[in-house]
C-alpha atoms as a PDB file:
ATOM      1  CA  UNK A   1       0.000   0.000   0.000  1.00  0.00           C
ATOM      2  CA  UNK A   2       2.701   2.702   0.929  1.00  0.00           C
ATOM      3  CA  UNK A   3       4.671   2.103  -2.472  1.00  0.00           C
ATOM      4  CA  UNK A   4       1.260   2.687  -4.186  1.00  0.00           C
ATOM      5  CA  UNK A   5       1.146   6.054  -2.623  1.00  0.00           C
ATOM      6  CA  UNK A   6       4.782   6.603  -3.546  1.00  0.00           C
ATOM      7  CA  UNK A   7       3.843   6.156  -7.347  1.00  0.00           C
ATOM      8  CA  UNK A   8       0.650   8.398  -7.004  1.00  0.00           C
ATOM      9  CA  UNK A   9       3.301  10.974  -5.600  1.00  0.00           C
ATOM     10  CA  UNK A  10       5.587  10.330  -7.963  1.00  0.00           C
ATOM     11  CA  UNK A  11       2.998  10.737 -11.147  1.00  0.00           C
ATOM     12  CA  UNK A  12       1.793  13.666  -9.675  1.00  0.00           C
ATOM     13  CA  UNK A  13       5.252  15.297  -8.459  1.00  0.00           C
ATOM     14  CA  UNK A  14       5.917  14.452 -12.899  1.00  0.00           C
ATOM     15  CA  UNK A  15       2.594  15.955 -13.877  1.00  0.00           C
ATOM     16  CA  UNK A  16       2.936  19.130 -11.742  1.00  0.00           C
ATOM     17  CA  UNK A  17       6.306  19.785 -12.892  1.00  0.00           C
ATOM     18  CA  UNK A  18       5.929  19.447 -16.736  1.00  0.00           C
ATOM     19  CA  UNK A  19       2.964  21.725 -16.496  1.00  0.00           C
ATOM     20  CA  UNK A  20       4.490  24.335 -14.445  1.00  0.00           C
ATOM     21  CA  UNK A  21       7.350  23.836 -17.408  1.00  0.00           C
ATOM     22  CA  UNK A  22       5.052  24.538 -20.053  1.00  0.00           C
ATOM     23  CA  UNK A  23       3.366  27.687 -18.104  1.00  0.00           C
ATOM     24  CA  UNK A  24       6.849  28.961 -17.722  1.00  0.00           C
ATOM     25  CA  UNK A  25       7.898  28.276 -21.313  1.00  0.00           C
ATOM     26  CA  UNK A  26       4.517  29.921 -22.245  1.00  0.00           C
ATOM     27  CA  UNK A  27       5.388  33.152 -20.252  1.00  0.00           C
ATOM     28  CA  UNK A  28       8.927  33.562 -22.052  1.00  0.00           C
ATOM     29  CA  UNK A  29       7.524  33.085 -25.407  1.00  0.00           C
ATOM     30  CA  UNK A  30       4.526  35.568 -24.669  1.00  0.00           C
ATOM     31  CA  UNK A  31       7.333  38.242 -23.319  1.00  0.00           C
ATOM     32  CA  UNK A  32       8.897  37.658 -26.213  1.00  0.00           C
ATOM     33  CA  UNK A  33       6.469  37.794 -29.006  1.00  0.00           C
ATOM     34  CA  UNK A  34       5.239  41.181 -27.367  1.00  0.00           C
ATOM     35  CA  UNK A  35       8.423  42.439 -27.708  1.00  0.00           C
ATOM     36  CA  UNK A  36       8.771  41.839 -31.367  1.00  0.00           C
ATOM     37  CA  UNK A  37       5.042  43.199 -32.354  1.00  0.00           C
ATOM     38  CA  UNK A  38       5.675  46.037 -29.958  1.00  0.00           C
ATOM     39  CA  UNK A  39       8.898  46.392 -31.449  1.00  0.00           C
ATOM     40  CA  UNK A  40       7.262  47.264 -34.747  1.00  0.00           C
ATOM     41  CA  UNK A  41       6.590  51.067 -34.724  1.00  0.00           C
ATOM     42  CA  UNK A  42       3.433  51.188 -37.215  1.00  0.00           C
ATOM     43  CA  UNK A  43       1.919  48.494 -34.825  1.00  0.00           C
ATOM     44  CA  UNK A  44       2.323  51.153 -31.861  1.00  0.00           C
ATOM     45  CA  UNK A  45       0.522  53.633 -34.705  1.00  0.00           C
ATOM     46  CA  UNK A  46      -2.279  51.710 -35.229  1.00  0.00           C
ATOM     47  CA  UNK A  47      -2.761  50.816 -31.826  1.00  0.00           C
ATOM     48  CA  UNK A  48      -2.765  54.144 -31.081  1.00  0.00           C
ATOM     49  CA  UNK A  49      -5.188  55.165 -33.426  1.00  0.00           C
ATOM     50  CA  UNK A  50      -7.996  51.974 -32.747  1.00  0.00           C
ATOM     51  CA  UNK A  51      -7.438  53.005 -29.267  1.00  0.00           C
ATOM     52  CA  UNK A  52      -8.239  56.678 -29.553  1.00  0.00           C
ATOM     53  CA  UNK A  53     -11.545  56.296 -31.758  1.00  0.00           C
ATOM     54  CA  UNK A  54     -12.801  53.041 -29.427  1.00  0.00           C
ATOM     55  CA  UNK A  55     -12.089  55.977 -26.989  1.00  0.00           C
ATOM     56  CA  UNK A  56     -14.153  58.327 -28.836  1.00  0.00           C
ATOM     57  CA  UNK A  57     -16.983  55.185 -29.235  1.00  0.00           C
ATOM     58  CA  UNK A  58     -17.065  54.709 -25.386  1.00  0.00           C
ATOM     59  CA  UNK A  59     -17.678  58.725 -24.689  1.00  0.00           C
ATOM     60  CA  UNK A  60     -20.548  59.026 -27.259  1.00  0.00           C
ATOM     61  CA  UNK A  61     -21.794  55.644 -25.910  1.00  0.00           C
ATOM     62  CA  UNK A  62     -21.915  57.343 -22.515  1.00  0.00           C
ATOM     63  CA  UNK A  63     -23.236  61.119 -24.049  1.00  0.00           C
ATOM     64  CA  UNK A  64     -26.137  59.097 -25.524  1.00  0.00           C
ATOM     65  CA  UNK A  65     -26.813  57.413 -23.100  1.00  0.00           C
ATOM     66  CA  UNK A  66     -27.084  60.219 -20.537  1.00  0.00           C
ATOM     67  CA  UNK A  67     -28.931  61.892 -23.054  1.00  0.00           C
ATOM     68  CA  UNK A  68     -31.642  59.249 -23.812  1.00  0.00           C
ATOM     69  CA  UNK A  69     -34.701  58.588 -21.518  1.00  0.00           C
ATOM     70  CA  UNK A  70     -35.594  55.348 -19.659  1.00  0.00           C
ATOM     71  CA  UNK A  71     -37.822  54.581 -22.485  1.00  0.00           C
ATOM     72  CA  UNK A  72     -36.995  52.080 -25.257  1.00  0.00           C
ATOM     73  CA  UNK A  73     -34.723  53.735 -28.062  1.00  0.00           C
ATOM     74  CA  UNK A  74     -34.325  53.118 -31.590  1.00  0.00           C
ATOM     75  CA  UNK A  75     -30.886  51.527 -31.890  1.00  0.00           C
ATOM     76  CA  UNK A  76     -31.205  50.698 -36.199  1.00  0.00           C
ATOM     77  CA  UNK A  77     -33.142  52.113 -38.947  1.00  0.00           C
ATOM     78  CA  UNK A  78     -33.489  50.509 -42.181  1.00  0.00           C
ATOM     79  CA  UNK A  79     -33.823  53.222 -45.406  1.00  0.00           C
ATOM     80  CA  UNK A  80     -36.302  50.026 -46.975  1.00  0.00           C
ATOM     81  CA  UNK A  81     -38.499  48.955 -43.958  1.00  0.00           C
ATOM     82  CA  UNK A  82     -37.668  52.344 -41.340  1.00  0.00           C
ATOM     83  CA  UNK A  83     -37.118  51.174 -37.724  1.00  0.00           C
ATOM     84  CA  UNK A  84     -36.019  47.557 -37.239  1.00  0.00           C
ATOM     85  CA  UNK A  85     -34.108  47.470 -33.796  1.00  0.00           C
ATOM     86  CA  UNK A  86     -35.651  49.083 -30.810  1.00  0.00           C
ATOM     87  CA  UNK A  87     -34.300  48.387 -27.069  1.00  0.00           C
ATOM     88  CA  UNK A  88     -32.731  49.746 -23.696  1.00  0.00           C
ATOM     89  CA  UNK A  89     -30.267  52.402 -24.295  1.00  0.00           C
ATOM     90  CA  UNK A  90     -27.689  49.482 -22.203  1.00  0.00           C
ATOM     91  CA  UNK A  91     -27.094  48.330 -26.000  1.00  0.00           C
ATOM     92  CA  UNK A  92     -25.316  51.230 -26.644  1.00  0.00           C
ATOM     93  CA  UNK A  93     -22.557  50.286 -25.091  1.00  0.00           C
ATOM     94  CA  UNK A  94     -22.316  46.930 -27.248  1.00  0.00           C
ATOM     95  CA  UNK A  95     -20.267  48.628 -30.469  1.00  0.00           C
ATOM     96  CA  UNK A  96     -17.613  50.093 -28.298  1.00  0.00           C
ATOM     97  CA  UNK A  97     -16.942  46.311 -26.403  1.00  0.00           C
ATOM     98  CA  UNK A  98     -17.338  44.875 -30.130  1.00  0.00           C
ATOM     99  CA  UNK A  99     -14.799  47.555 -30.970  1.00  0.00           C
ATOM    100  CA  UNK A 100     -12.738  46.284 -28.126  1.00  0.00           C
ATOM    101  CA  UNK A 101     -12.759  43.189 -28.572  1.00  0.00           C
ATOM    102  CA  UNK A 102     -11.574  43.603 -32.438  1.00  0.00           C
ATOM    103  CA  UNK A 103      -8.289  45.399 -31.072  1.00  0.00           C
ATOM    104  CA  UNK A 104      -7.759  42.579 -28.437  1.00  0.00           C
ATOM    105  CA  UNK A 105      -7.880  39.830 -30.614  1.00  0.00           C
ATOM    106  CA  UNK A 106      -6.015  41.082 -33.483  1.00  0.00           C
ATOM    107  CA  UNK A 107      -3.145  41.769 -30.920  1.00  0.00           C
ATOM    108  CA  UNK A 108      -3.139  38.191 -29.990  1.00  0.00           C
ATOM    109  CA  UNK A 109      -3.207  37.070 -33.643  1.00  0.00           C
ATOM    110  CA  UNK A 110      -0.640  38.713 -34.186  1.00  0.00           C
ATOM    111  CA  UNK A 111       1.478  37.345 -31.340  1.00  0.00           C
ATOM    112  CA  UNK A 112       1.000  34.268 -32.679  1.00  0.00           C
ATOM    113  CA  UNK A 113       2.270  35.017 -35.811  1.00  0.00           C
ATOM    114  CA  UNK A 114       5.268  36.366 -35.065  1.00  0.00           C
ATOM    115  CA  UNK A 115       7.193  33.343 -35.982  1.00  0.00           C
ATOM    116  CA  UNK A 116       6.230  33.580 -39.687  1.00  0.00           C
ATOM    117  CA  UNK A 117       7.743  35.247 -42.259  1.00  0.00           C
ATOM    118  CA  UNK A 118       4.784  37.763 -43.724  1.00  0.00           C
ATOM    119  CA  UNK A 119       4.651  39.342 -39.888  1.00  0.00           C
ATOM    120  CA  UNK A 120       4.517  42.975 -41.460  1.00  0.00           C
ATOM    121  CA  UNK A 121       2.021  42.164 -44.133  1.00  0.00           C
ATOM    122  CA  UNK A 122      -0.416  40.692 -41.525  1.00  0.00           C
ATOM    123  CA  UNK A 123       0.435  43.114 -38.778  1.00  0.00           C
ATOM    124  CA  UNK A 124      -0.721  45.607 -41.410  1.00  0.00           C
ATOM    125  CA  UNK A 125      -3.830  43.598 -42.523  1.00  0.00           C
ATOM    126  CA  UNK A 126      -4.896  43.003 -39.115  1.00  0.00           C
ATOM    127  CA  UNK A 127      -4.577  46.276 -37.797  1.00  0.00           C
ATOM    128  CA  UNK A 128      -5.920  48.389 -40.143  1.00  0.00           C
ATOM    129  CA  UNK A 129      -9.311  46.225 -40.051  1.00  0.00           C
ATOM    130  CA  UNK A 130      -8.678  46.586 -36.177  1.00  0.00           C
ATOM    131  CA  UNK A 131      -9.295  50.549 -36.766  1.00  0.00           C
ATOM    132  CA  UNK A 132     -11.679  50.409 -39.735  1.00  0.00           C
ATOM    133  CA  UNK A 133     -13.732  48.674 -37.756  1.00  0.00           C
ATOM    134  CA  UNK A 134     -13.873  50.837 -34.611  1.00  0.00           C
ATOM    135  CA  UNK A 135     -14.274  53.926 -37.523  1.00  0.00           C
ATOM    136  CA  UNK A 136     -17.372  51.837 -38.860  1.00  0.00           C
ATOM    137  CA  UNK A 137     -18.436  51.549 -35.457  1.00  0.00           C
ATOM    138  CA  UNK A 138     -18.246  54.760 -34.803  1.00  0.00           C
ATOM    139  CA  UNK A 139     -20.324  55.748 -36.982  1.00  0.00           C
ATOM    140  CA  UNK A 140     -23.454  53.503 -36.139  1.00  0.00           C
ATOM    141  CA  UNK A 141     -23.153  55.633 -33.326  1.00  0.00           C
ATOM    142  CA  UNK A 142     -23.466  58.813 -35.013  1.00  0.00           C
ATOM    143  CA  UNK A 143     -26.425  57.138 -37.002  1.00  0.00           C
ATOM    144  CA  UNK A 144     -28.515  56.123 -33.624  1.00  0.00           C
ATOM    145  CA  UNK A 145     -27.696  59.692 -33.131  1.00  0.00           C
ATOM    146  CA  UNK A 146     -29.343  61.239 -36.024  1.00  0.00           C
ATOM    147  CA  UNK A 147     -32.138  59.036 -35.758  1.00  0.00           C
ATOM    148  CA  UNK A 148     -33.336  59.340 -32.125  1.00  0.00           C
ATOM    149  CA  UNK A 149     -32.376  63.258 -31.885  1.00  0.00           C
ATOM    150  CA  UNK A 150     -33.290  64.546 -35.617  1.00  0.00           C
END
């Protein structure tokens, strides 16, 4: 019995060790891919820019909000059937998370491609849609503007 509890010990003294291994092998490559995108000065550029108009999305989020009643609000209009979305004026704040979450995971695409040879071409591809689509966003915003205050 006590050199079957000396093998479960054993097992789990191996298990426990190879995955603290991997965590730490997972940290250096991390700090190391971060370095080489962050390296990269368009990526700060772009960064810089998704950040500021996600920025700009979360203020007018917040303005609207403010501004808007506790009644439901029109959140989508349709030029072919008029209003289609109506809700709580919570959903605002959905297109600057979306917009958010587009810059987050890009980043982490990225780091994961840092070990291939087209790094710039995709750092450029996946950027740029980061902040064309926090733009875009930006301006359903402006839209559920127009429409609820016009």
């Amino acid at each position: 019995m006590n050199k079957k509890n000396n093998y479960k010990n054993l097992y789990f003294m191996l298990i426990t060790g190879k995955l603290a291994h991997y965590v730490s092998l997972g940290k250096e490559n991390f700090k190391t891919a971060t370095k080489t995108i962050w390296g990269l000065s368009f990526v700060r550029v772009y960064l810089l820019v998704a950040a500021v108009i996600n920025i700009l999305d979360w203020v007018g989020s917040w303005l609207l909000y403010r501004a808007m009643g506790p009644n439901l609000t029109v959140l989508h209009y349709n030029v072919d059937f008029g209003i289609d979305l109506v809700g709580q004026r919570q959903k605002l704040f959905l297109n600057p998370t979306i917009g958010l979450t587009f810059i987050f995971l890009d980043f982490l695409f990225l780091l994961v491609w840092t070990k291939q040879k087209n790094l710039n071409l995709v750092s450029h591809i996946l950027l740029v849609t980061a902040a064309l689509v926090n733009a875009l966003l930006l301006l359903s915003l402006l839209a559920v503007y127009l429409i609820n205050f016009r």
